[in-house]
Protein backbone atom coordinates (compact mmCIF):
# COMPACT_ATOMS: atom_id res chain seq x y z
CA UNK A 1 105.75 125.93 113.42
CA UNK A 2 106.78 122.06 114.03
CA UNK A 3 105.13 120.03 111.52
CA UNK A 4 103.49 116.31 111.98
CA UNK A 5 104.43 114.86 108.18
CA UNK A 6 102.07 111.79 107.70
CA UNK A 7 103.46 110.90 104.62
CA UNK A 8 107.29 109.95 104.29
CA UNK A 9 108.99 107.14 102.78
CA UNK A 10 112.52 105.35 103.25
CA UNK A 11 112.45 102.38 100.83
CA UNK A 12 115.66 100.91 99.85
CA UNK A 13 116.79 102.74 97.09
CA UNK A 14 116.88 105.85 99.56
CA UNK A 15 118.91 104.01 102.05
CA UNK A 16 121.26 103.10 99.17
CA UNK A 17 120.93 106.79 98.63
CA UNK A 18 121.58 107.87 102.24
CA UNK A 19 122.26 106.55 105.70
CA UNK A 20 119.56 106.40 107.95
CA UNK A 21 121.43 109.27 110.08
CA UNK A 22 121.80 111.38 107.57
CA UNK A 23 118.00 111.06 106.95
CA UNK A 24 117.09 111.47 110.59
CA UNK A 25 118.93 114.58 110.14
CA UNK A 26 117.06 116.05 107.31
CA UNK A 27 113.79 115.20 109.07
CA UNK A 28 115.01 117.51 111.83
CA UNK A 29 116.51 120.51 109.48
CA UNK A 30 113.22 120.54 107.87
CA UNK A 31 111.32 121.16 111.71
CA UNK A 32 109.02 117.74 111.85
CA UNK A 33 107.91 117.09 115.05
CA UNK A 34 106.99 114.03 113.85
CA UNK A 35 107.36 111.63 110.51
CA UNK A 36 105.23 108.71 109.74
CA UNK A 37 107.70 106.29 107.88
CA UNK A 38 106.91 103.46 105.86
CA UNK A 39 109.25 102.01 102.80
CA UNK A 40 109.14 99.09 100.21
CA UNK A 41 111.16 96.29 102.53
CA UNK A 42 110.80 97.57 105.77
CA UNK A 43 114.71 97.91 106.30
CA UNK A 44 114.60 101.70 105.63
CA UNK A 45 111.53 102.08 108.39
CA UNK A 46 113.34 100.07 110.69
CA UNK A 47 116.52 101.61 110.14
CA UNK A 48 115.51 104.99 110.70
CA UNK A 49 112.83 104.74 113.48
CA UNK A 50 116.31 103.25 115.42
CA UNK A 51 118.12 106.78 114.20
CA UNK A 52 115.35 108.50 115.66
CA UNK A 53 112.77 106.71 117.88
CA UNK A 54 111.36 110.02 119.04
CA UNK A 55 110.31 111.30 115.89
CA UNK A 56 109.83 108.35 113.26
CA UNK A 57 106.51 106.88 113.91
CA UNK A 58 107.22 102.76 111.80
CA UNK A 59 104.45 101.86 109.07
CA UNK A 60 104.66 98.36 107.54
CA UNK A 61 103.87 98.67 104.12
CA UNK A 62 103.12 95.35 102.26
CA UNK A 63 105.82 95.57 99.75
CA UNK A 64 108.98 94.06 100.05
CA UNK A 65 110.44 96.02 96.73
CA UNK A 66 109.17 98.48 94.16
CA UNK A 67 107.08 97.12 91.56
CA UNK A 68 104.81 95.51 94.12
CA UNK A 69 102.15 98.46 93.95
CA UNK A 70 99.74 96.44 91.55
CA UNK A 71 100.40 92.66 92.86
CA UNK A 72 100.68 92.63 95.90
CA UNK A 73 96.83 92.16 96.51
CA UNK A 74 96.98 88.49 94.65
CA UNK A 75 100.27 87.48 96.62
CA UNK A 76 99.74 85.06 99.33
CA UNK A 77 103.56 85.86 100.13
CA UNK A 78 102.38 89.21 101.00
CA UNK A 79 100.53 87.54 104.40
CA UNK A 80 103.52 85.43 105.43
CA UNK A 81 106.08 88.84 105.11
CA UNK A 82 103.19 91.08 106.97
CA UNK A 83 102.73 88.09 109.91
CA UNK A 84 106.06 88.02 110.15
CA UNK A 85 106.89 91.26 110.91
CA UNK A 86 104.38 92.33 113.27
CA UNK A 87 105.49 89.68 115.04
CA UNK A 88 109.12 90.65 115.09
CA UNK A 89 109.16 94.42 115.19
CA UNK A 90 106.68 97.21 116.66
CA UNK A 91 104.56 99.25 114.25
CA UNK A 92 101.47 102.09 114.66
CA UNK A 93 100.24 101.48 111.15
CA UNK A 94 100.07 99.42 108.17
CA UNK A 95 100.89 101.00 105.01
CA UNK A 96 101.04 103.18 102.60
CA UNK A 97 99.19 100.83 100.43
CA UNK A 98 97.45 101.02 96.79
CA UNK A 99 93.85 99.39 97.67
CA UNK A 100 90.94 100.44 95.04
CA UNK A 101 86.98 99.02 95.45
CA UNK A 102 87.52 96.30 92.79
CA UNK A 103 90.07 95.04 94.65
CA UNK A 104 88.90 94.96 98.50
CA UNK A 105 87.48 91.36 98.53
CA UNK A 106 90.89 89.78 98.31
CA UNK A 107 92.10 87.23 100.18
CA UNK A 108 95.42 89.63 100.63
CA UNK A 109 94.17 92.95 101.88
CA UNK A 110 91.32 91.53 103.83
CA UNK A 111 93.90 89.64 105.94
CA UNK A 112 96.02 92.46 106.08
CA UNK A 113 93.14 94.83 107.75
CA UNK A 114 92.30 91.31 109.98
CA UNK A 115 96.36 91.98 111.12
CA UNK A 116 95.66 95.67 112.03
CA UNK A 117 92.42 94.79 113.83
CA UNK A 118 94.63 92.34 115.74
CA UNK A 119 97.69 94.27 116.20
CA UNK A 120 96.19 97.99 116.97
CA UNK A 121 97.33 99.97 113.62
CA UNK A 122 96.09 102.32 111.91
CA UNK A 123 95.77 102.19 107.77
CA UNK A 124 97.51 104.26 105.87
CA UNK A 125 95.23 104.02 102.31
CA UNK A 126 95.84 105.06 99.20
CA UNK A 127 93.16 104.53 97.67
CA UNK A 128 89.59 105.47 96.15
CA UNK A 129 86.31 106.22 98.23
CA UNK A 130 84.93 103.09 97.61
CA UNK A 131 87.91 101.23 99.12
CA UNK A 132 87.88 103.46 102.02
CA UNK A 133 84.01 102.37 102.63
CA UNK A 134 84.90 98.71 101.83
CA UNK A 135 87.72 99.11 104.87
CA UNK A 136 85.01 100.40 107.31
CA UNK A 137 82.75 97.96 106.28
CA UNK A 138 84.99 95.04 107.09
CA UNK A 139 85.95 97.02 110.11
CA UNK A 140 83.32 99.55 111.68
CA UNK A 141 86.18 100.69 114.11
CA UNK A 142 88.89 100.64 112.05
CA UNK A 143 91.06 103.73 112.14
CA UNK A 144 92.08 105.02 108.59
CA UNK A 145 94.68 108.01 107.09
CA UNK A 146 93.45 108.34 103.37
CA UNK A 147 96.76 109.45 101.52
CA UNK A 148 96.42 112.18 98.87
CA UNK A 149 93.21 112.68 100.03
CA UNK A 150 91.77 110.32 97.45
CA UNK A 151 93.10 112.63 94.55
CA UNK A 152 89.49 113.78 94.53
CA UNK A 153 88.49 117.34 95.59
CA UNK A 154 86.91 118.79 98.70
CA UNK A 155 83.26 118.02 97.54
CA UNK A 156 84.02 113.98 97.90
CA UNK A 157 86.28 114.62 100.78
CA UNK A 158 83.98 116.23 102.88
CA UNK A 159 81.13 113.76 102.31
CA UNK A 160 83.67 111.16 103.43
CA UNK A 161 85.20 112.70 106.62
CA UNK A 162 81.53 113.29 107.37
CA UNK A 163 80.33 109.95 106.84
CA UNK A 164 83.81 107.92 108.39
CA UNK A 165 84.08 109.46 112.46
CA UNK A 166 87.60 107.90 112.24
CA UNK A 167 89.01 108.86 108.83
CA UNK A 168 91.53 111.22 108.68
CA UNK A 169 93.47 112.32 105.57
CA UNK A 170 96.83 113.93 104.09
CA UNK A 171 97.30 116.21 101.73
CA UNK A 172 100.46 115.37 99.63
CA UNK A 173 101.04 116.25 96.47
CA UNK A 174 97.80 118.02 96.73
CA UNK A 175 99.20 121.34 95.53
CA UNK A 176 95.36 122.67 94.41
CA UNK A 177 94.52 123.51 97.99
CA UNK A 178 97.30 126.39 98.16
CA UNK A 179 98.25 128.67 94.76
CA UNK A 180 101.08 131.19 95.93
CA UNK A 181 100.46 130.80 99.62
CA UNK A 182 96.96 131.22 99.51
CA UNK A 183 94.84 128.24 100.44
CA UNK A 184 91.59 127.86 97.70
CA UNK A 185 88.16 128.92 99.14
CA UNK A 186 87.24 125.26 98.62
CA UNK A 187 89.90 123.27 100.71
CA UNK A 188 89.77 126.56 103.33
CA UNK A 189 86.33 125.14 103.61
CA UNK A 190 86.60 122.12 103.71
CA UNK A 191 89.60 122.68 106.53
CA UNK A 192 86.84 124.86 108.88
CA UNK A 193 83.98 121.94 108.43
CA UNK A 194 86.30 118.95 109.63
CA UNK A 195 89.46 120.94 111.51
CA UNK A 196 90.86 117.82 113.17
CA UNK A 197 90.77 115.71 110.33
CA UNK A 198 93.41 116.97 108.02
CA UNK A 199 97.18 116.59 108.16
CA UNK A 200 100.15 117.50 105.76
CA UNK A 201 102.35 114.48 103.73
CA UNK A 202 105.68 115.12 101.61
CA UNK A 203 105.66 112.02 100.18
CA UNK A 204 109.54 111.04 99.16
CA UNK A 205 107.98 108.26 97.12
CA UNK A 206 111.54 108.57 95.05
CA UNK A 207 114.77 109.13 96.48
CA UNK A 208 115.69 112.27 95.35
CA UNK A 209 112.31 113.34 96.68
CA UNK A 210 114.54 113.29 100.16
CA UNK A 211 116.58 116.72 99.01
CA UNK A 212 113.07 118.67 99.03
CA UNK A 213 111.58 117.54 102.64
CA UNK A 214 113.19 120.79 103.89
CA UNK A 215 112.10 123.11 101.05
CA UNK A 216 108.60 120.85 101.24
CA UNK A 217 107.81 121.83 104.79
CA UNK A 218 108.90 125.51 104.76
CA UNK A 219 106.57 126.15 101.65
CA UNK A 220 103.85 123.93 103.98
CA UNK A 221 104.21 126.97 106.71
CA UNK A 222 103.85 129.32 104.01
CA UNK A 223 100.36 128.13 103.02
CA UNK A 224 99.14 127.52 106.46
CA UNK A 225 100.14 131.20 107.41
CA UNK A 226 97.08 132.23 105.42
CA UNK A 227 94.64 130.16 108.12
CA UNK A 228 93.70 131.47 111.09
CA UNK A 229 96.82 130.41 113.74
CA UNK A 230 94.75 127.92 115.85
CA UNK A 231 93.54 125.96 112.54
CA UNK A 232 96.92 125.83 110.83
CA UNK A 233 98.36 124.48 114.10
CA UNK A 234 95.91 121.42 114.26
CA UNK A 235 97.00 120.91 110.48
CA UNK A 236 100.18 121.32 110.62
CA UNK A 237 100.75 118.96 113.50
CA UNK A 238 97.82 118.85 116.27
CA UNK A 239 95.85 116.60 114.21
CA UNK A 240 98.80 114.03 113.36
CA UNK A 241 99.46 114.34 117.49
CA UNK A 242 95.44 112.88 117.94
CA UNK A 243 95.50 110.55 115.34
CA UNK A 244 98.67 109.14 116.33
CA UNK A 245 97.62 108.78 119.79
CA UNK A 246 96.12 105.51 120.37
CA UNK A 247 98.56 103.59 118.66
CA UNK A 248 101.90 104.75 120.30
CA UNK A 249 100.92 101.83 122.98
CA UNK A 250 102.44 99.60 120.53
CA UNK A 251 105.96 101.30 121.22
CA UNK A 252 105.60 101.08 124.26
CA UNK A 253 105.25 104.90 124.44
């Protein structure tokens, strides 16, 4: 089964790590259809979306190097890098980025969701429930990919796919849903209430995270063998297809 991964990185200490090529080529091994790609200075993204144009899908995250997780909502820098390169380069989506509710009244990230309003990208949000409300509330018709979803379970996940029409989320590193191939009665229902919703993420949020995308995304069809077909299809790529959608305009796709 091809798999849409919403949840890859290339920062720079992959690329120092591997060529872009080689990357492209692990992407394909492992049987993604599609990758969205962000990194800490957008380099890596850029580098490998021109390796492979048909399956990278860019995301501009607002860091220019690691270590920016934390600061980069009180530095003004972060605007002039972000203007910058949406005016350069072509995007579908702004992140990943570490936004939490205490934080969402900041000069920085409220001019960085102002940018995707402007710019037609979709936000890629790591970050609690209350951020995720705070995002909608700047911007009703904002479209939003909560990473991790939330690292909360299925009972404040549901409530927020329910309340959010365009919220989607990804499930990496969320190995709870699936114990030995067998997907928890929770998440299973939580997957039947809101099947179009719900994607799969490897996250290579370290380099050497880039040797498991293959082994990631065969144990990914392993899990999703115990859904019914039709569901585990939207999940494992339909639903990234959708999403996606709208915002391939900007590649002039």
């Amino acid at each position: 089964m091809p798999i849409f991964d919403a949840h890859i990185h290339f920062s720079h200490d992959a690329a120092a790590l591997l060529a872009a090529g080689e990357a492209a080529a692990i992407l394909v091994k492992a049987g993604l259809k599609r990758a969205l790609v962000s990194s800490s200075g957008d380099a890596g993204t850029r580098a490998l979306y021109a390796a492979a144009p048909d399956l990278v899908l860019p995301s501009l995250r607002p860091y220019r190097r690691r270590g920016e997780t934390g600061s980069w909502v009180d530095d003004p820098s972060v605007i002039d890098f972000l203007e910058d390169r949406v005016r350069r380069f072509r995007w579908v989506a702004v992140g990943e980025f570490h936004l939490f509710a205490s934080q969402t009244g900041k000069a920085v990230p409220r001019r960085m969701v102002d940018l995707a309003r402007q710019h037609n990208l979709l936000l890629h949000a790591h970050s609690d429930a209350g951020a995720v409300d705070a995002i909608f509330a700047q911007w009703p018709e904002a479209r939003v990919l909560w990473a991790h979803a939330g690292f909360v379970g299925p009972d404040i996940v549901g409530p927020m796919l329910a309340k959010h029409a365009n919220l989607w989320t990804d499930l990496a590193f969320r190995n709870e849903h699936a114990y030995r191939g067998r997907v928890d009665d929770d998440w299973r229902s939580l997957f039947t209430a809101f099947p179009d919703r719900v994607m799969v993420g490897t996250d290579t949020f370290t380099p050497e995270r880039w040797y498991h995308v293959v082994e990631h995304a065969d144990w990914t069809r392993q899990w999703l063998a115990d859904l019914p077909p039709g569901l585990a299809e939207r999940i494992a790529w339909r639903n990234g297809e959708a999403m996606i959608r709208p915002h391939l305009a900007n590649l002039g796709k």
